[in-house]
N, C-alpha and C. Protein backbone atom coordinates (compact mmCIF):
# COMPACT_ATOMS: atom_id res chain seq x y z
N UNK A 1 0.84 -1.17 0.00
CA UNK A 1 0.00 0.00 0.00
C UNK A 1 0.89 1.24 0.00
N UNK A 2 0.89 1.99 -0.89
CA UNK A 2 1.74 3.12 -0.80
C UNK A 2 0.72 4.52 -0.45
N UNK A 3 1.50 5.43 -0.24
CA UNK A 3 0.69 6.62 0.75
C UNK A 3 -0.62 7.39 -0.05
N UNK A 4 -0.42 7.18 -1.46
CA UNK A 4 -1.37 7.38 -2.19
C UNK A 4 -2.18 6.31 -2.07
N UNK A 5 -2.45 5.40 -1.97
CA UNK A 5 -3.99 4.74 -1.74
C UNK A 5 -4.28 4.86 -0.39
N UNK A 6 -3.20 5.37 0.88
CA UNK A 6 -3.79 5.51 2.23
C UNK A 6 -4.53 6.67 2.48
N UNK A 7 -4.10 8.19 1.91
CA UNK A 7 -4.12 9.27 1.36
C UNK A 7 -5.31 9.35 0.54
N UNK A 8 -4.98 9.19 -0.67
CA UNK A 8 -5.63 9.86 -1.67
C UNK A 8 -5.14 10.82 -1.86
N UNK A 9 -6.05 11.97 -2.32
CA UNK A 9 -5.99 13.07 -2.53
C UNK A 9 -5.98 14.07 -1.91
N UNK A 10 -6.00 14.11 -0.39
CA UNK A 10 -5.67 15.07 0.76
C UNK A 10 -4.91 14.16 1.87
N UNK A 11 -4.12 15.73 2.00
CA UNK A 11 -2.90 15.58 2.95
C UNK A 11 -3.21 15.10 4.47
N UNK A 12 -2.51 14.07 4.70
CA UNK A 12 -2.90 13.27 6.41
C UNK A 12 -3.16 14.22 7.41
N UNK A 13 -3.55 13.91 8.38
CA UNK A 13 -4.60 14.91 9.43
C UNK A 13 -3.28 14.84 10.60
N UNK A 14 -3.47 15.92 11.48
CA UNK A 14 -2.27 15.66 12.34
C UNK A 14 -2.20 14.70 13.27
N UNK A 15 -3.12 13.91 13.36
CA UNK A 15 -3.40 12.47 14.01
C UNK A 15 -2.37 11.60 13.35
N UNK A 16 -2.64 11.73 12.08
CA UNK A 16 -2.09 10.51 10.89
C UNK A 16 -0.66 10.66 10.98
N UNK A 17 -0.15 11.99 10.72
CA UNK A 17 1.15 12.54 10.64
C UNK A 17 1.73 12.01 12.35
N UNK A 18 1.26 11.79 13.43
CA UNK A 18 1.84 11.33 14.28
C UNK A 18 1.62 9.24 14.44
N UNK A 19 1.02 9.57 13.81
CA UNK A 19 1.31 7.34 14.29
C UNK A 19 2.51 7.18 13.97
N UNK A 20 2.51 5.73 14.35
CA UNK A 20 3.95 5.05 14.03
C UNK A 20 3.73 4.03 13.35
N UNK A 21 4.45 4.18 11.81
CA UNK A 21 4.57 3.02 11.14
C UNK A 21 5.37 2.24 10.90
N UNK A 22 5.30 1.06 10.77
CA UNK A 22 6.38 -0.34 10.77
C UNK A 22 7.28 0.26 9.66
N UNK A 23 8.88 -0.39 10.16
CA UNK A 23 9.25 -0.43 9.19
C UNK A 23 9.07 -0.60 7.91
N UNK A 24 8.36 -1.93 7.30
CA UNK A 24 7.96 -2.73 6.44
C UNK A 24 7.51 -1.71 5.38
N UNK A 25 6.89 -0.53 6.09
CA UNK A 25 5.55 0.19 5.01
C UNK A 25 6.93 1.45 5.50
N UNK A 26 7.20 1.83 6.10
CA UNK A 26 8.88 2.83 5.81
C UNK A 26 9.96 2.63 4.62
N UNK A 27 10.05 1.49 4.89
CA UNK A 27 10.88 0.78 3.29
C UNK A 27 9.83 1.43 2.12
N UNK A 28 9.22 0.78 1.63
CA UNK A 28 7.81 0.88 0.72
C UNK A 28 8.34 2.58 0.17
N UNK A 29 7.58 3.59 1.58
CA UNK A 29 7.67 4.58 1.00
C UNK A 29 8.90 5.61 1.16
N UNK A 30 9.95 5.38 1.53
CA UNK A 30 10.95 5.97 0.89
C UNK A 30 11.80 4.88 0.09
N UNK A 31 11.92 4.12 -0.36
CA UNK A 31 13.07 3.57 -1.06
C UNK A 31 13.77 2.96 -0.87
N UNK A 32 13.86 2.95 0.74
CA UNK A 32 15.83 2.98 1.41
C UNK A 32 15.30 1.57 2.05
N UNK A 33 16.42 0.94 2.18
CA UNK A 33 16.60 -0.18 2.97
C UNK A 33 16.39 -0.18 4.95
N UNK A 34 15.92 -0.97 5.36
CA UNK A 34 15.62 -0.96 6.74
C UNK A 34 17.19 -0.51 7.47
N UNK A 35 18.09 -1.13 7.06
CA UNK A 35 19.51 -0.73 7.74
C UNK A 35 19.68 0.44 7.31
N UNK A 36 19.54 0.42 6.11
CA UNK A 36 19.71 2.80 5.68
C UNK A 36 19.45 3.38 6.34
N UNK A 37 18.27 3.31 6.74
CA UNK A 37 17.35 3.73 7.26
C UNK A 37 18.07 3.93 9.19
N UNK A 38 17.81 2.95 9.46
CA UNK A 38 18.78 2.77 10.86
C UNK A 38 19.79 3.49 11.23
N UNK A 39 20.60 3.82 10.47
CA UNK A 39 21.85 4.23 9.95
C UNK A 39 22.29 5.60 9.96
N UNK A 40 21.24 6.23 9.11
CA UNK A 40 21.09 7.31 8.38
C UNK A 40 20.29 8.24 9.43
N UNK A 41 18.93 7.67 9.57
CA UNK A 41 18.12 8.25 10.41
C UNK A 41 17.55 8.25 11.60
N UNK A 42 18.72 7.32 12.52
CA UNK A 42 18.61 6.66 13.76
C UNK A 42 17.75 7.69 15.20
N UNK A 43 17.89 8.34 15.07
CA UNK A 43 17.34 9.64 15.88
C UNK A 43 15.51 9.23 15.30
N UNK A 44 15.21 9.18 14.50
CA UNK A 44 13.52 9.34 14.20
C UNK A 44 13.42 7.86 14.17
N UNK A 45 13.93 6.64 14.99
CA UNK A 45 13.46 5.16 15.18
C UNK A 45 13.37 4.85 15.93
N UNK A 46 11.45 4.54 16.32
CA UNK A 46 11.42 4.19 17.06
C UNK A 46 11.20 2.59 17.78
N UNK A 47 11.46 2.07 18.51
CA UNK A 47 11.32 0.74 19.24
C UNK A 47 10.13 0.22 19.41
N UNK A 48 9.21 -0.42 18.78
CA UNK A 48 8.21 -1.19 19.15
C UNK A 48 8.00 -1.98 19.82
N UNK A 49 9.26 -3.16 19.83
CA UNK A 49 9.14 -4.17 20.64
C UNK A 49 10.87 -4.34 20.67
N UNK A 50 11.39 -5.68 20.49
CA UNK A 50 12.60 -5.94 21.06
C UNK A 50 12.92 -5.98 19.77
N UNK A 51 12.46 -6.45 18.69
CA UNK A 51 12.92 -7.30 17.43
C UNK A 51 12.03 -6.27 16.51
N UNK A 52 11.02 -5.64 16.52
CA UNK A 52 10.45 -4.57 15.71
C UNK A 52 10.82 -2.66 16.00
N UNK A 53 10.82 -2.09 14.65
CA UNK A 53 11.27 -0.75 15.13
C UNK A 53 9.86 -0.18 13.56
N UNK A 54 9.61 1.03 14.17
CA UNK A 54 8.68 2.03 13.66
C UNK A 54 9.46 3.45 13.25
N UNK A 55 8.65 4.30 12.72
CA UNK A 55 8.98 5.44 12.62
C UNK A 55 7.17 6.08 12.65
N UNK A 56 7.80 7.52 12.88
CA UNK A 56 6.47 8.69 12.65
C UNK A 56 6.12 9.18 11.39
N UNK A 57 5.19 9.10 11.05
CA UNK A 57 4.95 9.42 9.77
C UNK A 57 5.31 10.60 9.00
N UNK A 58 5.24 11.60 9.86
CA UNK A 58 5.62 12.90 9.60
C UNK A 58 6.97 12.64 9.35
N UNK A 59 7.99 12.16 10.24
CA UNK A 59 9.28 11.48 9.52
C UNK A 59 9.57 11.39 8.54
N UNK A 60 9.06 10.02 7.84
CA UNK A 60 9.21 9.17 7.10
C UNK A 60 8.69 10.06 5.86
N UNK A 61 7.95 11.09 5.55
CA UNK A 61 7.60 12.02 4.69
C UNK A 61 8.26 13.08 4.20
N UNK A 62 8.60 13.17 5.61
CA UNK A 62 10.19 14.00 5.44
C UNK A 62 11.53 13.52 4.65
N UNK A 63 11.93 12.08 5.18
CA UNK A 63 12.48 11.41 4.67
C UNK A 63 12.39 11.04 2.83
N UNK A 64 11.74 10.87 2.68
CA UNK A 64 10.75 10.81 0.99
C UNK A 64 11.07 11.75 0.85
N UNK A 65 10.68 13.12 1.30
CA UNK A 65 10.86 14.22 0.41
C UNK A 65 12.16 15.09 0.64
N UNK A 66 13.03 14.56 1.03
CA UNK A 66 14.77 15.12 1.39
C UNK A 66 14.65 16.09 2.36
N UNK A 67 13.84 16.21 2.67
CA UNK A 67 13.53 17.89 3.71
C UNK A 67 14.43 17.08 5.62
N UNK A 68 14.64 16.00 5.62
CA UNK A 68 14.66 15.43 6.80
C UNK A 68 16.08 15.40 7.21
N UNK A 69 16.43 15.44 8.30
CA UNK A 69 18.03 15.75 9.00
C UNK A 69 18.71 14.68 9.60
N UNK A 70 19.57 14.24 8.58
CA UNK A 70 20.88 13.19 8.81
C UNK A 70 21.24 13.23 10.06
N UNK A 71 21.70 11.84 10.79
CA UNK A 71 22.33 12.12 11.74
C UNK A 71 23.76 11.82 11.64
């Protein structure tokens, strides 16, 4: 599912922009590999469980659209 069929045609509500989404659907919509990702943007990952990690959506949008800050 990419952010356009979650979306549509208007921009996520500030509810939406704060969940946390799985990696799995983070990969999806930026590109980057789960370790890139780790790596790169370790500051905006968060811990779900012991063996799962998330990010914020607002993030991960950021991330997609280059606007987001390397660590």
């Amino acid at each position: 599912m990419s952010i356009d069929d979650q979306f549509g045609e208007r921009p996520p509500s500030w509810i939406e922009l704060q969940s946390v989404i799985p990696m799995s659907k983070v990969e999806e919509i930026t590109s980057l590999s789960g370790d890139n990702i780790r790596r790169t943007y370790r500051h905006y990952v968060i811990k779900l469980s012991a063996r799962r990690d998330g990010m914020q959506l607002k993030n991960v949008l950021a991330i997609a659209n280059g606007t987001a800050r390397r660590a």
